[in-house]
N, C-alpha and C. Protein backbone atom coordinates (compact mmCIF):
# COMPACT_ATOMS: atom_id res chain seq x y z
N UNK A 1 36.02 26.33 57.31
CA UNK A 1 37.10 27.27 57.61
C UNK A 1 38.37 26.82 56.91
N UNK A 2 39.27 27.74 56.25
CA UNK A 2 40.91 27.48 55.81
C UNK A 2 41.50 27.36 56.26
N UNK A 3 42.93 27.03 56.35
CA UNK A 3 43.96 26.65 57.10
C UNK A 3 44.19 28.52 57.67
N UNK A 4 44.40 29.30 57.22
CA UNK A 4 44.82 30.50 57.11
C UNK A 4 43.73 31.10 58.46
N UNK A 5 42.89 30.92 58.48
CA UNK A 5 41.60 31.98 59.48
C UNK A 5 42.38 30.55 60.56
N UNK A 6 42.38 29.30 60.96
CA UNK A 6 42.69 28.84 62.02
C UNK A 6 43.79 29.17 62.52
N UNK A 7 44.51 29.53 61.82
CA UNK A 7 46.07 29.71 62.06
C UNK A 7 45.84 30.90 62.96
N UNK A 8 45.34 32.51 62.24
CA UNK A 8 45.02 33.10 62.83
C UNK A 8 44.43 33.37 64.33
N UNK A 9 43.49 32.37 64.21
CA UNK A 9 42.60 32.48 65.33
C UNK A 9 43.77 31.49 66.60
N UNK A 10 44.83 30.73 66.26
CA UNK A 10 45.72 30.10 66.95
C UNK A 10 46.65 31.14 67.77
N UNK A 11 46.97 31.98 66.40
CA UNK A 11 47.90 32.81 67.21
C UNK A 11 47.29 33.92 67.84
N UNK A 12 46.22 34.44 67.74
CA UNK A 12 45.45 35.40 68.57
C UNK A 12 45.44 34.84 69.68
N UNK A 13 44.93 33.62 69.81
CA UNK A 13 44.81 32.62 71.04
C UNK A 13 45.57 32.78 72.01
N UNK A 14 47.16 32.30 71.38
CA UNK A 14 48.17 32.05 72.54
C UNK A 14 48.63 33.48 72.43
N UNK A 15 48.71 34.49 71.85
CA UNK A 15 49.11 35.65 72.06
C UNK A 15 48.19 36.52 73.41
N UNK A 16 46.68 36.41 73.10
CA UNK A 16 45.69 36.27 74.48
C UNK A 16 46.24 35.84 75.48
N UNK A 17 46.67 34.43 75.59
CA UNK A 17 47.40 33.59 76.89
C UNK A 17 48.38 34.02 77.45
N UNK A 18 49.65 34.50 76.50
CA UNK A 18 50.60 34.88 76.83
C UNK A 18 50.85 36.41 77.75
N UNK A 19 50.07 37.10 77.03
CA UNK A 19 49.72 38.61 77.71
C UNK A 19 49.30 38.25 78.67
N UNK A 20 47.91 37.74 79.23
CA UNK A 20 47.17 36.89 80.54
C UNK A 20 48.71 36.64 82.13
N UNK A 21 49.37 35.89 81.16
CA UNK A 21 49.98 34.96 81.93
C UNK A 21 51.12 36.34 81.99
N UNK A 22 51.49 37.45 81.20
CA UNK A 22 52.19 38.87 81.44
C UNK A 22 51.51 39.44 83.03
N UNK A 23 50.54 39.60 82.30
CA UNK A 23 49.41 40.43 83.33
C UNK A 23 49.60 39.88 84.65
N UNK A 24 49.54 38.27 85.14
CA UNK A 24 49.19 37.84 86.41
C UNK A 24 50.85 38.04 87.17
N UNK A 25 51.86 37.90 85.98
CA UNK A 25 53.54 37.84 86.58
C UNK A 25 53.93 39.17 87.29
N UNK A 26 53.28 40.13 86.17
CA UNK A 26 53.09 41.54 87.03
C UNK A 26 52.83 41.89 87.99
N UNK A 27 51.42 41.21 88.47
CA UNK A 27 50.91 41.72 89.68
C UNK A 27 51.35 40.52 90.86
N UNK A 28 51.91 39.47 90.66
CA UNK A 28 52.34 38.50 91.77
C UNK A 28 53.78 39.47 92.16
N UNK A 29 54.82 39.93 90.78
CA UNK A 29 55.50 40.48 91.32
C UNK A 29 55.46 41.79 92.26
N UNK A 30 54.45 42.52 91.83
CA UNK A 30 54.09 43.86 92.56
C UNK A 30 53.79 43.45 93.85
N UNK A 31 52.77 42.61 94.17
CA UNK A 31 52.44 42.09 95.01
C UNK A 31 53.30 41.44 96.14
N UNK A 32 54.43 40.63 95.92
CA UNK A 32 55.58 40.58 96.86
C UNK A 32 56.59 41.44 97.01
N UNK A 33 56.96 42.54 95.86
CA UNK A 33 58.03 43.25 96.25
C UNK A 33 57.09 44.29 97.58
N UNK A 34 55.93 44.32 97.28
CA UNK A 34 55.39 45.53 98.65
C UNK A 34 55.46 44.83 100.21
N UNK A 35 55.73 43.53 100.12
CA UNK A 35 55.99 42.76 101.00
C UNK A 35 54.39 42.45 102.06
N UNK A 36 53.61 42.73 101.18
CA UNK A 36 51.89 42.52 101.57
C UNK A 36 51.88 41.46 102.45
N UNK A 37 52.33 39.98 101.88
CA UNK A 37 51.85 39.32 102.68
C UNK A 37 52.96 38.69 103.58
N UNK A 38 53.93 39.26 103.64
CA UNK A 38 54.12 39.28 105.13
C UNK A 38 53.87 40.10 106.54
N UNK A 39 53.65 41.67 105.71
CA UNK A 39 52.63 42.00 106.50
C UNK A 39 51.32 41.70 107.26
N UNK A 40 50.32 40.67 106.24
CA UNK A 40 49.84 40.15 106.94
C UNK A 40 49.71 39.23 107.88
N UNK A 41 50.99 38.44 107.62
CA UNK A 41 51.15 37.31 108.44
C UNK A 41 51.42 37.71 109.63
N UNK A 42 52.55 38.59 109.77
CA UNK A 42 52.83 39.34 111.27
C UNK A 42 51.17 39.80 111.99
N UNK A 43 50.23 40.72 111.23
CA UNK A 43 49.43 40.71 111.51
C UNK A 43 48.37 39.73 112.14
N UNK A 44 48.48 38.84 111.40
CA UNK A 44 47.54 37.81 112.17
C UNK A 44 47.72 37.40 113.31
N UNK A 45 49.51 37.00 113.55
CA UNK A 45 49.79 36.04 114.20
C UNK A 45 49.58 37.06 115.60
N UNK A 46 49.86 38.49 115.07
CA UNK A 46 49.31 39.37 116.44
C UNK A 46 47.98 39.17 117.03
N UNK A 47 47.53 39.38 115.98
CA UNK A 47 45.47 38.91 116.37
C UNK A 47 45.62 37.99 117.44
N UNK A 48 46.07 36.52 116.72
CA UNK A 48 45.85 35.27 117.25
C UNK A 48 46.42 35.36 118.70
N UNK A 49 47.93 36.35 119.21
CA UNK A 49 48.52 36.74 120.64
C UNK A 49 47.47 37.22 121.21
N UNK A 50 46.49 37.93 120.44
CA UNK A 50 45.57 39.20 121.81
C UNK A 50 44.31 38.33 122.05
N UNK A 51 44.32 37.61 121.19
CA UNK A 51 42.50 36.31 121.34
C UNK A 51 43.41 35.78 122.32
N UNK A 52 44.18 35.09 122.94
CA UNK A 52 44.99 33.99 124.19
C UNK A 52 44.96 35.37 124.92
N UNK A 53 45.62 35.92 124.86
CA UNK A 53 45.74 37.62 126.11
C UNK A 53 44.27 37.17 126.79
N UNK A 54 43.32 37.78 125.38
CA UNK A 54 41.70 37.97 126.15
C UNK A 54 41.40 37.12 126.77
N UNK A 55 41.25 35.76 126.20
CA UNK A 55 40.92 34.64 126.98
C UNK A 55 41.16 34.20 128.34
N UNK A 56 42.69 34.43 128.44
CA UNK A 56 43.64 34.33 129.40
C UNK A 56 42.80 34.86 130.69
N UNK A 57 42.79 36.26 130.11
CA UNK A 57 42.20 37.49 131.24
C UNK A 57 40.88 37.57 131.64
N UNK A 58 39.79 36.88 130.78
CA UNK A 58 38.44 36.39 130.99
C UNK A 58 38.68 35.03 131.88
N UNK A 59 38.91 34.24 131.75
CA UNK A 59 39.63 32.90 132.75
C UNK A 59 40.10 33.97 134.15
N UNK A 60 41.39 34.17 134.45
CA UNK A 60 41.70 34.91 135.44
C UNK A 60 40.33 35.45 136.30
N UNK A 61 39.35 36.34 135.72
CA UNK A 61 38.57 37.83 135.81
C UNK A 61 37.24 36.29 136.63
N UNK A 62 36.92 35.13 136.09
CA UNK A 62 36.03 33.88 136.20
C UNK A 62 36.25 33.71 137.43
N UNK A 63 37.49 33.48 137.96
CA UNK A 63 38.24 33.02 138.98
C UNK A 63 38.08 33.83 140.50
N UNK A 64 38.31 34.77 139.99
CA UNK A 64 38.66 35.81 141.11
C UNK A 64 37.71 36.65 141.55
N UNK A 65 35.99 36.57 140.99
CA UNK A 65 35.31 37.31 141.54
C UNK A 65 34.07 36.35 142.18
N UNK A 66 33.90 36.68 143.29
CA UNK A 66 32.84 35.87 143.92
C UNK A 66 31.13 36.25 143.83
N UNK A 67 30.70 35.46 143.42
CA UNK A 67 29.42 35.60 143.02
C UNK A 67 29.00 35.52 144.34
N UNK A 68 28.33 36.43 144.85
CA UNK A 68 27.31 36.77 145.90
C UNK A 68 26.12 37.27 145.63
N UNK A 69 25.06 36.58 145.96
CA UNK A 69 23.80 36.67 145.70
C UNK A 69 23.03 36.20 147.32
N UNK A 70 21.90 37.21 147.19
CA UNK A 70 21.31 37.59 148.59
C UNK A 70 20.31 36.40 148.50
């Protein structure tokens, strides 16, 4: 190979990379201005409130009913 076809194939290269590394800045930015993942975080941390709720209320529900058997 010549100096000339490597050169080429160099700058195709990092021109590839550079677009790549366009492409991912794009979508990280899209991706936080919609404010996604703090949406999810609120989300979860709700989940994680109603699993202790349930639990809570299965404990309580354990407690308070008397097993009677004949």
């Amino acid at each position: 190979m010549n100096i000339e076809a490597l050169s080429t194939m160099l700058v195709i290269g990092l021109l590839g990379a550079v677009s790549i590394l366009i492409l991912i800045l794009v979508i990280r930015y899209a991706v936080d201005s919609s404010n996604t993942s703090k949406k999810v975080a609120r989300l979860s941390d709700e989940v994680k409130m109603l699993r202790s709720e349930l639990r809570e209320a299965k404990k309580s529900m354990k407690t308070n009913i008397i097993d009677e058997r004949v």
